[in-house]
Protein backbone atom coordinates (compact mmCIF):
# COMPACT_ATOMS: atom_id res chain seq x y z
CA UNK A 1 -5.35 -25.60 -16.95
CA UNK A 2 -4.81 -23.14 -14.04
CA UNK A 3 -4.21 -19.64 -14.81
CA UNK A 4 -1.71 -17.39 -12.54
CA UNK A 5 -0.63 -14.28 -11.98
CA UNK A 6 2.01 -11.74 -10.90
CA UNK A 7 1.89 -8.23 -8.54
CA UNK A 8 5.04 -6.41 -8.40
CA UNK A 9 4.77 -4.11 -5.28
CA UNK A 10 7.70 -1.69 -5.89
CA UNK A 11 7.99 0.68 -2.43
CA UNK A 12 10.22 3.04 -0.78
CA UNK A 13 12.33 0.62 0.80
CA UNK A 14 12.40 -2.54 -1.35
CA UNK A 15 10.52 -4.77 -3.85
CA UNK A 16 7.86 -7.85 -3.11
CA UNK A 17 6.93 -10.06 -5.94
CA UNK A 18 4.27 -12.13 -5.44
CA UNK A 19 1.90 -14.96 -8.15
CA UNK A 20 -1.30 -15.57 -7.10
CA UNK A 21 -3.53 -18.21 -8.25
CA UNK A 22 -7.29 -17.73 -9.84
CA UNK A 23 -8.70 -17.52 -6.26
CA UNK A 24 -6.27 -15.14 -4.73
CA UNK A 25 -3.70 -17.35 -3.38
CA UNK A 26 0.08 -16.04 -3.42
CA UNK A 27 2.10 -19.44 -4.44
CA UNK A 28 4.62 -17.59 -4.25
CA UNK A 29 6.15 -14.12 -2.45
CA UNK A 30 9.47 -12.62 -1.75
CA UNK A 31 10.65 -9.56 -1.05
CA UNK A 32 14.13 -7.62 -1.19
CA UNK A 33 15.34 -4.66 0.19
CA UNK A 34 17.17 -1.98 -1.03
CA UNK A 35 19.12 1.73 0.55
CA UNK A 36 18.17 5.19 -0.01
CA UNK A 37 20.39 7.73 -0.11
CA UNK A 38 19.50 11.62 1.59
CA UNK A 39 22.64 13.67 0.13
CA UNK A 40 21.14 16.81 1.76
CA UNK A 41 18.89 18.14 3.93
CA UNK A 42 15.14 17.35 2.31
CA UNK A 43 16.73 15.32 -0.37
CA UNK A 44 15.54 11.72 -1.05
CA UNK A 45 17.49 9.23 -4.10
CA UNK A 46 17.56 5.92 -4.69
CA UNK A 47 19.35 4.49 -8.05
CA UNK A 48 17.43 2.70 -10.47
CA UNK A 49 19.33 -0.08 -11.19
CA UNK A 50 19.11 -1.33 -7.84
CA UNK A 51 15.20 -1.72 -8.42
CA UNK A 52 15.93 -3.96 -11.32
CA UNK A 53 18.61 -5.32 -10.24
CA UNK A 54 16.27 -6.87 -7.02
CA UNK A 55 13.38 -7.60 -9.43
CA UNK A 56 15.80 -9.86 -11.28
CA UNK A 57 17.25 -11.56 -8.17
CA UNK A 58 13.30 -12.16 -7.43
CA UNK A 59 13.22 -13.36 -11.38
CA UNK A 60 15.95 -16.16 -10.62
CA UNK A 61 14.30 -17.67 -7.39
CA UNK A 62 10.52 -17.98 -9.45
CA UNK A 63 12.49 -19.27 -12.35
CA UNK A 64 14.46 -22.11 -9.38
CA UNK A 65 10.80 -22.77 -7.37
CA UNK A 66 8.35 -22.77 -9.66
CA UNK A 67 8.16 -25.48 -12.45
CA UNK A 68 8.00 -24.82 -15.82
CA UNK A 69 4.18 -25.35 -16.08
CA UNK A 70 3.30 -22.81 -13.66
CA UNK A 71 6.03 -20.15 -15.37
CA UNK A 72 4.74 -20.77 -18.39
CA UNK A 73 0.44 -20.10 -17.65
CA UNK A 74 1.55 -16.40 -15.64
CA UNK A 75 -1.09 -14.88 -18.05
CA UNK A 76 -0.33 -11.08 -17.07
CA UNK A 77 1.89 -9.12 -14.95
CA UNK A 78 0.68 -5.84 -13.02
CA UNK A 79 3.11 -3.17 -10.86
CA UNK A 80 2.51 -1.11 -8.61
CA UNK A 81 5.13 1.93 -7.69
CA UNK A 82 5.75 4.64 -5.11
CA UNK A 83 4.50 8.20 -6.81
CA UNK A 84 5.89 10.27 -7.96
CA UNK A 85 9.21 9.23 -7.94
CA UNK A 86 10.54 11.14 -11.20
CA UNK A 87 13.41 10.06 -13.36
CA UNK A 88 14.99 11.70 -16.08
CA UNK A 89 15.63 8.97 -18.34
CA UNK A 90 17.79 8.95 -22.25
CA UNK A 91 15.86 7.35 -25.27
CA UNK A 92 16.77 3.94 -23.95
CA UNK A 93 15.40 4.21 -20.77
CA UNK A 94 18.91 4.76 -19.08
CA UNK A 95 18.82 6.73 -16.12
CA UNK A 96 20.68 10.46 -16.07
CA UNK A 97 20.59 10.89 -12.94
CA UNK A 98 19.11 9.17 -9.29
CA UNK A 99 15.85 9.22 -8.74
CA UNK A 100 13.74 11.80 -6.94
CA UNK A 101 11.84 9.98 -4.28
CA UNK A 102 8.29 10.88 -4.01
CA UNK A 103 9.42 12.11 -0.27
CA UNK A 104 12.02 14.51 -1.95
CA UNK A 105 11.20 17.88 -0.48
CA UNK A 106 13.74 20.15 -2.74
CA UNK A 107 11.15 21.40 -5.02
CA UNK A 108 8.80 23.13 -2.30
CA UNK A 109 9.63 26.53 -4.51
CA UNK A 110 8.17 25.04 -7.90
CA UNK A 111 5.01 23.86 -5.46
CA UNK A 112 4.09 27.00 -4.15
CA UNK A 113 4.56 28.70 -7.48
CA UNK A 114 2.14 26.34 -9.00
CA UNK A 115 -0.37 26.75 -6.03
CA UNK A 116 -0.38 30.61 -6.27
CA UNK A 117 -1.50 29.83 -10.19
CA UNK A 118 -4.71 29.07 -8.54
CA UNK A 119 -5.57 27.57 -12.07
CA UNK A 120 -8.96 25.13 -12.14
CA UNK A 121 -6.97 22.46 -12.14
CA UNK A 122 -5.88 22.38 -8.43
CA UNK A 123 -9.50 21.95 -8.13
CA UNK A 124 -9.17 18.19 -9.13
CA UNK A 125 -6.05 17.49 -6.04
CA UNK A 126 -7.51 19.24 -3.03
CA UNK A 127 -6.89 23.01 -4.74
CA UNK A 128 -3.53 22.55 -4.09
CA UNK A 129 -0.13 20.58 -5.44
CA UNK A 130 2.12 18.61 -3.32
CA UNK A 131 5.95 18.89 -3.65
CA UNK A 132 5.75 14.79 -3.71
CA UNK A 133 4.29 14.99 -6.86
CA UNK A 134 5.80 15.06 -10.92
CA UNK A 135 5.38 18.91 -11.78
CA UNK A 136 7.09 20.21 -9.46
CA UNK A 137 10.12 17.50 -9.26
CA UNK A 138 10.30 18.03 -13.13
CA UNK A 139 10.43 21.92 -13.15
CA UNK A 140 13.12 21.68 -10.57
CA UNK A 141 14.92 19.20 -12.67
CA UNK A 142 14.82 21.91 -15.82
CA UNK A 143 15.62 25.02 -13.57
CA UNK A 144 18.71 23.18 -11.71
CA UNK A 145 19.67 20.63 -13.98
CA UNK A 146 19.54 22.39 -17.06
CA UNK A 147 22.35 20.01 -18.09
CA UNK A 148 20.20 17.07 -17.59
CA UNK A 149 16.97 18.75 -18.59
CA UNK A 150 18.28 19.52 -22.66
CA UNK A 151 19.76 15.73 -23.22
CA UNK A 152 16.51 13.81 -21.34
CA UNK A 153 14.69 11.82 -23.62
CA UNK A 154 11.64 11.81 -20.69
CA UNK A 155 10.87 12.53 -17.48
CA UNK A 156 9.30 9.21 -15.90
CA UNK A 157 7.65 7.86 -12.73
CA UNK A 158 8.53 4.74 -11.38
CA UNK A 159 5.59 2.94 -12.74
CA UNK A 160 6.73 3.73 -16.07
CA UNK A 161 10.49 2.95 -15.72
CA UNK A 162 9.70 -0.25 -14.29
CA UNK A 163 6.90 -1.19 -17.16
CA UNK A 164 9.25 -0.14 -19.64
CA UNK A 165 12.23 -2.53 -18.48
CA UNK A 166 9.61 -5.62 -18.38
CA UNK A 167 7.90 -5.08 -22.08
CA UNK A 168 9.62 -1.88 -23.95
CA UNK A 169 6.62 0.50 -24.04
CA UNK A 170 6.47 3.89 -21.96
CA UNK A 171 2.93 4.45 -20.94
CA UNK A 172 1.92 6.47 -18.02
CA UNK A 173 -1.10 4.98 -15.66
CA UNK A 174 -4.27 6.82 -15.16
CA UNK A 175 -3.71 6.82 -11.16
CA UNK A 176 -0.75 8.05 -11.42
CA UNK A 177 -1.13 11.11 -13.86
CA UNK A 178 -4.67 12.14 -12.34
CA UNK A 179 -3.51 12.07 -8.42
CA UNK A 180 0.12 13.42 -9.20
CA UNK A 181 0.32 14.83 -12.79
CA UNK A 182 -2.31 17.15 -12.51
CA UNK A 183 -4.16 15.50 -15.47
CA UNK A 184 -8.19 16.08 -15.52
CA UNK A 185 -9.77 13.52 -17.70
CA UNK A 186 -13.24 15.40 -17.59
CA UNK A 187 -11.21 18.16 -18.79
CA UNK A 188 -9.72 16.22 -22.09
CA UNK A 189 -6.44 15.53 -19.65
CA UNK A 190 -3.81 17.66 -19.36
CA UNK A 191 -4.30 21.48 -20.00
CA UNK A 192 -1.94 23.60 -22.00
CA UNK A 193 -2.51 26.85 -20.24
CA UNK A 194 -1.96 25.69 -16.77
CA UNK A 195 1.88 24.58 -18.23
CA UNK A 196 2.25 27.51 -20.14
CA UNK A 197 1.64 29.62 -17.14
CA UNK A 198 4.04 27.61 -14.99
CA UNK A 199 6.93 27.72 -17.61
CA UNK A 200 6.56 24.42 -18.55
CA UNK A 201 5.64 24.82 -21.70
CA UNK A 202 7.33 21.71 -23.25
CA UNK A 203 5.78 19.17 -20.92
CA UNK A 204 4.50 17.23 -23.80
CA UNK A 205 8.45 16.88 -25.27
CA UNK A 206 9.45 15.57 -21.47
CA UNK A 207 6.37 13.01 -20.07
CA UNK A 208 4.99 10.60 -21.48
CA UNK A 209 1.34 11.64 -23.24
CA UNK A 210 0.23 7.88 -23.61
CA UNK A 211 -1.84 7.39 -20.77
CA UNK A 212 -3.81 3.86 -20.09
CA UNK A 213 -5.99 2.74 -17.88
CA UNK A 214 -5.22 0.64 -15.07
CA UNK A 215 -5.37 -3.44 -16.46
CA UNK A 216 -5.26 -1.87 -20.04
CA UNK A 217 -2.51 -3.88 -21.98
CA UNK A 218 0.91 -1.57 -22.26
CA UNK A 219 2.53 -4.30 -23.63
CA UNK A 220 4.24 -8.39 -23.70
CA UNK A 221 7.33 -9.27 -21.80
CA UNK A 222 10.11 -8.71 -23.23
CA UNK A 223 11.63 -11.69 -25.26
CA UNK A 224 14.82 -11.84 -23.54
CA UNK A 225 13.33 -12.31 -19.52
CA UNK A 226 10.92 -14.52 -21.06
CA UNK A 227 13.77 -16.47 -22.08
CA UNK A 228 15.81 -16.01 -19.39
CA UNK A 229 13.31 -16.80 -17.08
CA UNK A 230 11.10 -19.01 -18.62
CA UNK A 231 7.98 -16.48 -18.83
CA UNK A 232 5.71 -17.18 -21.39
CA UNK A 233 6.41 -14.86 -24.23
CA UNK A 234 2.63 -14.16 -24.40
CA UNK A 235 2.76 -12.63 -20.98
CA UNK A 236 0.80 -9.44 -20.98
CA UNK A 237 2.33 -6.27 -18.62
CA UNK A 238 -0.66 -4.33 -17.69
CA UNK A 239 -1.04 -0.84 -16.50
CA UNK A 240 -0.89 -0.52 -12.88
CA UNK A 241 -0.95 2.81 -9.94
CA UNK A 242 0.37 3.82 -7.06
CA UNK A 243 1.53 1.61 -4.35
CA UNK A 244 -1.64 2.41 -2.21
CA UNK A 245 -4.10 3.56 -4.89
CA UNK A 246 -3.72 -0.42 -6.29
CA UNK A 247 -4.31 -1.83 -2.42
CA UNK A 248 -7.78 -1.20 -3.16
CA UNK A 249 -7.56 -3.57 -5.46
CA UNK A 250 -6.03 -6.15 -2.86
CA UNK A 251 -8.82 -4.63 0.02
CA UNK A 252 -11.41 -4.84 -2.01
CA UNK A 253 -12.64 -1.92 -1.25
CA UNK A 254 -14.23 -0.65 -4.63
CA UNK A 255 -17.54 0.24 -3.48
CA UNK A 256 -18.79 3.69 -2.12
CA UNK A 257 -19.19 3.43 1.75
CA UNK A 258 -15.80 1.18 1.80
CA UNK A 259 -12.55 2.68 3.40
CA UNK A 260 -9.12 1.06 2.85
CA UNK A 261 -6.70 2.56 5.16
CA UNK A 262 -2.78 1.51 5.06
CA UNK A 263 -1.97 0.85 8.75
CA UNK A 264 1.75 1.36 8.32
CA UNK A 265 4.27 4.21 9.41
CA UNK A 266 2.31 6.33 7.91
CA UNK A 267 -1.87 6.23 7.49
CA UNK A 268 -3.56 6.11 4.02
CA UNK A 269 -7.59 6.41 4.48
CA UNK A 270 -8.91 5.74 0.64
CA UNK A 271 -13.22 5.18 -0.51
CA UNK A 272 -14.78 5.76 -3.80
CA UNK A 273 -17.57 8.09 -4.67
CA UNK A 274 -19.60 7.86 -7.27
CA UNK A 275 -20.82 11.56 -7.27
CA UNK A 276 -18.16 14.53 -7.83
CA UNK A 277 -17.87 15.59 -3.97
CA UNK A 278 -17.40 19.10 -2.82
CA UNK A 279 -14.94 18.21 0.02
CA UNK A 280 -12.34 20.60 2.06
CA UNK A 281 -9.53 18.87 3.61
CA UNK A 282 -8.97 15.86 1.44
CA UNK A 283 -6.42 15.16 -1.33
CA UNK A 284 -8.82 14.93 -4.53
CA UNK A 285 -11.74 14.46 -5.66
CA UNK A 286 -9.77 12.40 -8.23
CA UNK A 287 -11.85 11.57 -11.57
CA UNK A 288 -11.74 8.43 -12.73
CA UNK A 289 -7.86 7.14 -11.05
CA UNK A 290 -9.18 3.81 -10.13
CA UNK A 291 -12.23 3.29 -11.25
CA UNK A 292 -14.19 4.64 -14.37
CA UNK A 293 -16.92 7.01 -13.70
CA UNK A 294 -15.94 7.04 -9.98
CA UNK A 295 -14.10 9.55 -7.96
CA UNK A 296 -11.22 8.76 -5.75
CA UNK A 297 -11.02 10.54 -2.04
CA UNK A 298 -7.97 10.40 0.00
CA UNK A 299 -6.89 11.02 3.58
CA UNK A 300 -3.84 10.54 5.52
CA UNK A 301 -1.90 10.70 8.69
CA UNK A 302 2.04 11.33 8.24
CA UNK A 303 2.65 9.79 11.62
CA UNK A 304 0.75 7.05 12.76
CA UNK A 305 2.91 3.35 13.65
CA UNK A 306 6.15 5.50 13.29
CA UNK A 307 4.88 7.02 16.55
CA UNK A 308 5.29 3.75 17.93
CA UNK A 309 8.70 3.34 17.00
CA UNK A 310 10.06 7.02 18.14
CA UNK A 311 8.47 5.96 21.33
CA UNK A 312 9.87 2.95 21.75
CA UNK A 313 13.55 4.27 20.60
CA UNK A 314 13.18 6.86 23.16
CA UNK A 315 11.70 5.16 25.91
CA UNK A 316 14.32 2.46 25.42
CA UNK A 317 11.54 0.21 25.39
CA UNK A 318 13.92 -3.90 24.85
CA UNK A 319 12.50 -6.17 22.94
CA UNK A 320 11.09 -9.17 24.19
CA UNK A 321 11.11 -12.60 22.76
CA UNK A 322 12.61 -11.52 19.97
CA UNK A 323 9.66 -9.24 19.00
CA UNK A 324 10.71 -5.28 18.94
CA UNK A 325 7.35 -4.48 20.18
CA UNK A 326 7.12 -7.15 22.80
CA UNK A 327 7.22 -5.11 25.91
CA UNK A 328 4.20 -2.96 24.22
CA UNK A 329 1.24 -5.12 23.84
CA UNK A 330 -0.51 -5.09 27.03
CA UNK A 331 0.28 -1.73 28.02
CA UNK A 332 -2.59 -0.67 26.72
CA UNK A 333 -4.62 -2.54 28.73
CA UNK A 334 -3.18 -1.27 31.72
CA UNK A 335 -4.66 2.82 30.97
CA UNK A 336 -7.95 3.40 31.50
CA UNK A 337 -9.61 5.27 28.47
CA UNK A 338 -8.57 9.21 27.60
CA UNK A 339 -4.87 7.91 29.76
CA UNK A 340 -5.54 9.52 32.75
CA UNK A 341 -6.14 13.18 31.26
CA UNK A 342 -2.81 12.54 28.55
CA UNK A 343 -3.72 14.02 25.18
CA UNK A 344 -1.16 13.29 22.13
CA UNK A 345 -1.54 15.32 19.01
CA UNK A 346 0.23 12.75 16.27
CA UNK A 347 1.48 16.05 14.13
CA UNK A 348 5.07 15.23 14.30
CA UNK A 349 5.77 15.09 10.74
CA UNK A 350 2.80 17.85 10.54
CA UNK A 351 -0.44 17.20 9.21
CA UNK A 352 -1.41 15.75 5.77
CA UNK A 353 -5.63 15.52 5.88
CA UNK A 354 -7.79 17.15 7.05
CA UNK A 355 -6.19 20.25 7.69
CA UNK A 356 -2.98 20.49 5.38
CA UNK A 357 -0.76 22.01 7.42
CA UNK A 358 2.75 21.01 7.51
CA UNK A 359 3.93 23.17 10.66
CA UNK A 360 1.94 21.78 12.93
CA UNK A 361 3.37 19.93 15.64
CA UNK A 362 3.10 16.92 18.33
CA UNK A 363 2.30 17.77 21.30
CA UNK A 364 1.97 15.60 24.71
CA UNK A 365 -0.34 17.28 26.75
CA UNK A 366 -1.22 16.82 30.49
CA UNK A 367 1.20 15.65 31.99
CA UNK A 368 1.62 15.16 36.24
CA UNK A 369 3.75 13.68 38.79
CA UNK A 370 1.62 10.67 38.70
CA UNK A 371 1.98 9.96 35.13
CA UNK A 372 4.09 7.25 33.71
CA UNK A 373 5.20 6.20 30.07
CA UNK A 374 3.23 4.14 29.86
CA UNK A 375 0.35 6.92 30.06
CA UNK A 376 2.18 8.41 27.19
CA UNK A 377 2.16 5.51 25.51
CA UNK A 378 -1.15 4.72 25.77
CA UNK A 379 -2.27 7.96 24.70
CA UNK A 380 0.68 7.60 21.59
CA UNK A 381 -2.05 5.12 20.26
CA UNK A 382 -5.07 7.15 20.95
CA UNK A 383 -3.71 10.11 19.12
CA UNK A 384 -3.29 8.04 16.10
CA UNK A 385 -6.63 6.75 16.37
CA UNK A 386 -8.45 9.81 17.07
CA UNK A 387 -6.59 11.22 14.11
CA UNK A 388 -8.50 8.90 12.06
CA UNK A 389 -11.69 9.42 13.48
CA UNK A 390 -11.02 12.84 12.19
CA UNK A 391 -11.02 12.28 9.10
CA UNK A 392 -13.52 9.63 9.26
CA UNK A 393 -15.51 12.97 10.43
CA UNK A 394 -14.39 14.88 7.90
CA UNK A 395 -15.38 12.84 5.21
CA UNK A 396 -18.96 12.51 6.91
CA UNK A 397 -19.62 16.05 7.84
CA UNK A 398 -19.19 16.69 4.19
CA UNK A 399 -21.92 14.34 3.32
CA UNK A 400 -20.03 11.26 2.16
CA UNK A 401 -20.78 8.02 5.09
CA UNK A 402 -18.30 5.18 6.09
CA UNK A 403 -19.74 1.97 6.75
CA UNK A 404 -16.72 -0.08 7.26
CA UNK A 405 -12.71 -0.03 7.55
CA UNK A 406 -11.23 -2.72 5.13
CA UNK A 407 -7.69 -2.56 7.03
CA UNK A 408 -3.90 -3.69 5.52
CA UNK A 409 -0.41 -2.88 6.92
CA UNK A 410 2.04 -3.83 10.38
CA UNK A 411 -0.81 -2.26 12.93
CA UNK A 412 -3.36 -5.17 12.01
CA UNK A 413 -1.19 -7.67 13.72
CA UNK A 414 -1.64 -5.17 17.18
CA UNK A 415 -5.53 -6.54 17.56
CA UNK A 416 -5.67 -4.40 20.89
CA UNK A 417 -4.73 -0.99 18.75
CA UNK A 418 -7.26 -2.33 16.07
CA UNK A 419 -9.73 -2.38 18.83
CA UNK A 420 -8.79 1.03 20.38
CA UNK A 421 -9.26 2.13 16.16
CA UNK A 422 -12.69 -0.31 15.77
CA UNK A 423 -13.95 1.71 19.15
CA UNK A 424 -12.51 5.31 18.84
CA UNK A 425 -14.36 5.73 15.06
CA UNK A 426 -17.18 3.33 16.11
CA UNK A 427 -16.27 1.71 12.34
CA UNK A 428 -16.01 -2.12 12.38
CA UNK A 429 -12.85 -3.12 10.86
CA UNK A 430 -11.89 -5.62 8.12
CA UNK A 431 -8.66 -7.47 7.82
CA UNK A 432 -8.20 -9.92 5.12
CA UNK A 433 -6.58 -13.33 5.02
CA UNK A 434 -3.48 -11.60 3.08
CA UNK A 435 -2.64 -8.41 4.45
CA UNK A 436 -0.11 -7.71 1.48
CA UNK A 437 -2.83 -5.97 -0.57
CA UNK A 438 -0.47 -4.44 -2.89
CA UNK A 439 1.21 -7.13 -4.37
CA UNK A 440 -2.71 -9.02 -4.21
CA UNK A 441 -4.02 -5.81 -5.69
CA UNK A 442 -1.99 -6.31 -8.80
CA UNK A 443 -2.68 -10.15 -8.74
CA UNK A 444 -6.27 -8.90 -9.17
CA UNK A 445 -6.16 -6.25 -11.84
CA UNK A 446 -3.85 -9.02 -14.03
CA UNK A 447 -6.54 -11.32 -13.60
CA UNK A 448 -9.32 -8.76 -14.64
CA UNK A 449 -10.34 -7.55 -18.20
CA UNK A 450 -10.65 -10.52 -19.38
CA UNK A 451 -7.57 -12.40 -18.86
CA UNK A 452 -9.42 -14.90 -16.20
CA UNK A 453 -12.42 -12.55 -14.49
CA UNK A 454 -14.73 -10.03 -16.70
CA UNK A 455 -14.02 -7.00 -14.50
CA UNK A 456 -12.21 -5.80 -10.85
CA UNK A 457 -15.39 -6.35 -8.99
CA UNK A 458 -15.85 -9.84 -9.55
CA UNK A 459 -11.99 -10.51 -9.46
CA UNK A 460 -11.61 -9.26 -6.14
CA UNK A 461 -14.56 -10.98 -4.93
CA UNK A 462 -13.07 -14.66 -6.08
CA UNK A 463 -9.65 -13.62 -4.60
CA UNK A 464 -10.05 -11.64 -1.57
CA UNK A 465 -11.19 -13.24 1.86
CA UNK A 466 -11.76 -11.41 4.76
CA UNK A 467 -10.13 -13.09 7.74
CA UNK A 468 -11.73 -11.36 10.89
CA UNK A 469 -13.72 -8.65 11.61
CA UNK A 470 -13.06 -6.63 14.43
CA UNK A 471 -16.81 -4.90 15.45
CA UNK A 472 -16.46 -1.37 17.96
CA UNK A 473 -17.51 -1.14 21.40
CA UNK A 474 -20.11 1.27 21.54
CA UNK A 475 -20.18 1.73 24.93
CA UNK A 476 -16.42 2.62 24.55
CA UNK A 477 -16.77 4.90 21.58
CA UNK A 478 -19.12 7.01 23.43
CA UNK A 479 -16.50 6.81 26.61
CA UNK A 480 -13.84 8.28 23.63
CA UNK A 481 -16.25 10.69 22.25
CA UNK A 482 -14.82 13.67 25.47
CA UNK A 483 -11.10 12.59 24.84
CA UNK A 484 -11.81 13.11 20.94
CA UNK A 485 -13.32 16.73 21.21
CA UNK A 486 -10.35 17.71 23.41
CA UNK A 487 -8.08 16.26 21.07
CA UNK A 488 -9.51 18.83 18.13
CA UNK A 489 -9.32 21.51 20.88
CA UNK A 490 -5.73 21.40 21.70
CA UNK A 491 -4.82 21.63 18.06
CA UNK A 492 -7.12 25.00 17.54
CA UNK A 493 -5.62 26.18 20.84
CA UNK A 494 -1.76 25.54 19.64
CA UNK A 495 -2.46 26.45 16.27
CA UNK A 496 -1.05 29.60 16.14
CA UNK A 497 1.67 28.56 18.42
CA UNK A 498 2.63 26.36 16.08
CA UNK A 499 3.09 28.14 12.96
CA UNK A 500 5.64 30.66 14.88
């Protein structure tokens, strides 16, 4: 009888639920949306109920399309969640307030104070905390909502709150508490001294101390959706990670040598070491998040498609056919390489890897009476890629190579900008048949351990198939290489300005 099983991708702007079969393929896959709300400057909240609320409007369509059979033989269920996106929660999992988004930016004090700790845990996250991530959001919880703070029965991340509505059991991943909860499993996990000396002393009162690997059991569906919905009530909930951490999963990119990069608004460049690496300008080395006995690295570019879309807002670039980007395609094409002497530094939200520094700033650079927007443009999507050959570089400098980009998000439908990426790092890129590698990424880990394959590696090698490969122009990478090292150049030449 055929086994199946079932990735909840839960992301900033909406839910997709998909249920794969033993060999990868979704027989099923929707997706709703839902608002978030910014009720001041830097703040980021989204309510809750609204996630489950859209995760049981997903329940009612599986439990109207898919027959009874196929309900019934969804072995295992695996999320994946935006991180950290912290809610204070009562003892039955009732929210006390909205949740802080992981892009919430109103504990940046609480982040710094940790940082100037300097404690030897920072050297497990880049030697440096994030104000994205669960210390800080729950310190500014007890400092400015004391009121909140006394009553709470927990402070959870999403992961957790949304585990906990589908089987009853609060458990905390792995990924999650390693990359954004400061816990250091080589150093017996989280490390009294370091809360003590950021006056958060009571941590283990206010998180959640179980902590399980990701496809460990953390628990069965809960009797009433399996009723409700026709579930089987032996369907397992297994631990699952971060929304991008668990693409890796749905990449297959578990191998050292292997980048997965997110090709979305943003760009998320993640590979696997098996040695403890002593890298600057990287978020990690994380021990053991993914993978036992392997360290995670991570990269990332704030602004990368998003680009796209300022420039196409205002440029008052019109649509065409229906397709936003229409008008875009073969601009490209028309731009020699380097755009006529237009150099675009993609900092516009800052920049997140390599060098950490959030006042740095876009720049268009170059410009002459001969130049049109569609120079600009052109060199829009140069910027982008050249900020991933730097990091590309920066990983390889530092003595850790890429062989390939294994490639999921919006750009990989662009194959000209895949080129331009393919040619600019001189990295051949992967996509796969299903781009949606987060909801495919849990398919995978529900099938693993067990439940249908022995371990992730073999899982994602039944149920992930590339689709096309898309191999750099050498001859072109070289004619990038100038454009590249004047790229670098401008930023150490505005630098300074920048920070002013």
């Amino acid at each position: 009888m055929e086994a199946y099983f079932m990735g909840i991708d839960t992301g900033t702007q909406g839910v997709r639920i998909g249920i794969s079969d033993t060999r990868g393929k979704l027989i099923f896959e929707k997706e709703q949306k839902w608002e978030t709300e910014f009720p001041k400057v830097g703040w980021a909240e989204q309510n809750p109920l609204n996630w489950w609320e859209a995760v049981n409007g997903i329940f009612e369509q599986i439990a109207h399309t898919l027959d009874s059979e196929i309900r019934q033989n969804i072995r295992a269920c695996c999320v994946c969640a935006t991180s950290t996106t912290a809610i204070p929660v009562d003892q039955e999992g009732r929210p006390l307030m909205n949740a802080m988004m992981w892009m919430d930016a109103r504990s940046r004090k609480e982040m710094q104070e940790i940082n100037d700790t300097g404690h030897p845990v920072l050297d497990y996250c880049g030697k440096e905390t994030s104000f994205e991530w669960m210390i800080p959001k729950a310190l500014w919880i007890k400092r400015h909502r004391k009121d909140i703070y006394d009553v709470c029965y927990r402070i959870v991340d999403q992961l957790d709150w949304m585990n906990y509505q589908l089987c009853g059991e609060w458990s905390s991943s792995i990924c999650n508490t390693t990359c954004k909860w400061n816990y250091v499993s080589s150093m017996g996990g989280y490390q009294r001294d370091f809360f003590e000396q950021i006056g958060f002393e009571d941590y283990e009162e206010k998180l959640t101390m179980r902590v399980d690997k990701i496809g460990d059991p953390v628990g069965t569906i809960r009797p009433e959706l399996s009723e409700k919905y026709g579930f089987s009530r032996e369907m397992q909930i297994v631990q699952g990670g971060i929304d991008a951490h668990m693409a890796m999963f749905g990449l297959d990119v578990l191998k050292p040598g292997k980048l997965g990069v997110i090709m979305g608004t943003s760009f998320v460049h993640l590979c696997l070491s098996d040695e403890k690496p002593d890298m600057k300008g990287i978020w990690g080395p994380y021990d053991g998040a993914v993978l036992d006995n392997m360290w995670l690295l991570e990269g990332g570019q704030i602004s990368a498609s998003g680009l796209v879309n300022w420039f196409r807002h205002n440029f008052h670039i019109p649509e065409k056919d229906g397709n936003p980007y229409g008008n875009l395609l073969g601009i490209p094409d028309e731009i020699p390489i380097g755009a006529d002497g237009v150099t675009v530094l993609d900092f516009f939200q800052g920049n997140r890897t390599p060098y950490k520094d959030a006042m740095a700033k876009g720049v268009i650079f170059g410009l002459n009476i001969k130049h049109t927007w569609k120079h600009i443009y052109r060199a829009v999507l140069e910027s982008v890629s050249y900020g991933t050959q730097n990091i590309i570089r920066n990983f390889e400098e530092q003595g850790y190579p890429v062989e390939s980009i294994t490639a999921c998000g919006g750009v990989t439908k662009d194959r000209r900008w895949l080129q331009m990426i393919s040619d600019v790092t001189g990295k051949p890129i992967i996509v796969n048949e299903n781009i949606q590698a987060g909801v495919l990424g849990c398919c995978v880990v529900a099938a693993s351990k067990g439940r249908f394959y022995d371990d992730f590696q073999s899982a994602a090698a039944h149920m992930i198939k590339p689709k096309f490969i898309v191999e750099p122009d050498m001859q072109n990478h070289e004619e990038y290489q100038p454009y590249f090292h004047k790229y670098l150049e401008l930023y150490e030449s505005l630098k300074n300005l920048m920070h002013q």
